[in-house]
Protein backbone atom coordinates (compact mmCIF):
# COMPACT_ATOMS: atom_id res chain seq x y z
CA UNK A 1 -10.03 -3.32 5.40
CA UNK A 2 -10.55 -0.75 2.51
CA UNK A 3 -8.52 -1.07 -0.78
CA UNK A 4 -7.29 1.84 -2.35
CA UNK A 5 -7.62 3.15 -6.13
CA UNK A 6 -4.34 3.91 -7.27
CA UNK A 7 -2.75 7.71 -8.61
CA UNK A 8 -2.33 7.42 -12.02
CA UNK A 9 1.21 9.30 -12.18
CA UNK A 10 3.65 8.93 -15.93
CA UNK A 11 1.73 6.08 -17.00
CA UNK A 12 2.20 4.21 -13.73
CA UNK A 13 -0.01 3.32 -10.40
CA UNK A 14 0.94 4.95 -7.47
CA UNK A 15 -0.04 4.58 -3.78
CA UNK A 16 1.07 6.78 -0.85
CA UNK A 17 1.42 5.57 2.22
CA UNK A 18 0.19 8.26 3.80
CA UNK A 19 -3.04 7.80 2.54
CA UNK A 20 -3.72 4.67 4.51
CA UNK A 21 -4.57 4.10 8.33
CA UNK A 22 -1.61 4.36 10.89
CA UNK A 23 -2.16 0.54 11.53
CA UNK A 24 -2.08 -0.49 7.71
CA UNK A 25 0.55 1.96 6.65
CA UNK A 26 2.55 0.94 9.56
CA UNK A 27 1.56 -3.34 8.26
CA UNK A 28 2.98 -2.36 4.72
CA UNK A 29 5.73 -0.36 5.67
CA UNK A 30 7.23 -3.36 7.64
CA UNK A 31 6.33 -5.96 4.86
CA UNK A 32 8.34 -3.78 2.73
CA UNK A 33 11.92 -3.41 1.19
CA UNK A 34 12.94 -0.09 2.28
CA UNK A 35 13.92 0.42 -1.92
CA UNK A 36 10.29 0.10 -2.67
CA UNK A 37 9.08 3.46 -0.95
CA UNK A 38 9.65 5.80 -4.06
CA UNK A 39 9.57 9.75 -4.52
CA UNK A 40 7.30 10.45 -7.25
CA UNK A 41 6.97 13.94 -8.78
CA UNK A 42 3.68 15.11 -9.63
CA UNK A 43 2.88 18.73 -10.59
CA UNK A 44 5.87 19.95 -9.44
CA UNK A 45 5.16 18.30 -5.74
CA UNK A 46 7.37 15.35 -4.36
CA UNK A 47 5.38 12.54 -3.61
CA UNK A 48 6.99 10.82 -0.70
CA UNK A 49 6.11 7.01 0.67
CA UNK A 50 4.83 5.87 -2.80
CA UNK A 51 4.62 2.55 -3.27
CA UNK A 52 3.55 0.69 -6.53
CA UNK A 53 0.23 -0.20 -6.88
CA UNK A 54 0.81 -4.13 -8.02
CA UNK A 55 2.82 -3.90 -4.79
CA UNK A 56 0.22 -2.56 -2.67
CA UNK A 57 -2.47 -4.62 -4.70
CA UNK A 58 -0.35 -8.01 -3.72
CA UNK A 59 -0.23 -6.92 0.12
CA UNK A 60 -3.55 -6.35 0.40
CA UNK A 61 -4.67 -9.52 -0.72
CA UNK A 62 -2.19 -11.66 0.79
CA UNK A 63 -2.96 -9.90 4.01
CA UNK A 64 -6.42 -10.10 3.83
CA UNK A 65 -6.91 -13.66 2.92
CA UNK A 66 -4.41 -14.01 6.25
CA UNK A 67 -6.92 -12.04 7.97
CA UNK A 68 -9.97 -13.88 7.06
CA UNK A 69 -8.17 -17.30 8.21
CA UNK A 70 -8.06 -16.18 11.54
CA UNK A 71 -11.71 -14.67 11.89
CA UNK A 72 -12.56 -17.84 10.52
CA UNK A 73 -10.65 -19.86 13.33
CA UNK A 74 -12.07 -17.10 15.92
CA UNK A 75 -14.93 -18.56 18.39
């Protein structure tokens, strides 16, 4: 699974989920309050499905160490 870098966006770390695979976007978005997905402007554009990156950052690695477990178990 690949990580992300974040959008640096008003001093925060952004992620869209857009920007991930249909399979991992749809992972996260089910993981996820629906009040985490936030609109973030940026140059005048609405960013839509942002999610923050300490968020994303904590999903990934929780879902990857959950990943790992099982190839591990797989013979």
């Amino acid at each position: 699974m690949t990580k992300l870098i974040p959008i640096f966006i008003n001093g925060g770390k952004w992620i869209q989920l857009s920007q991930l695979s249909t399979e991992q976007g749809q992972k996260l978005k089910s993981w996820l309050p629906v009040s985490c997905l936030k609109k973030v402007l940026y140059n005048g554009m609405e960013l839509k499905d942002c999610v923050d990156f300490e968020t994303y950052e904590y999903w990934f690695r929780s879902h990857q160490v959950s990943g790992q477990r099982q190839a591990a178990l797989d013979f």
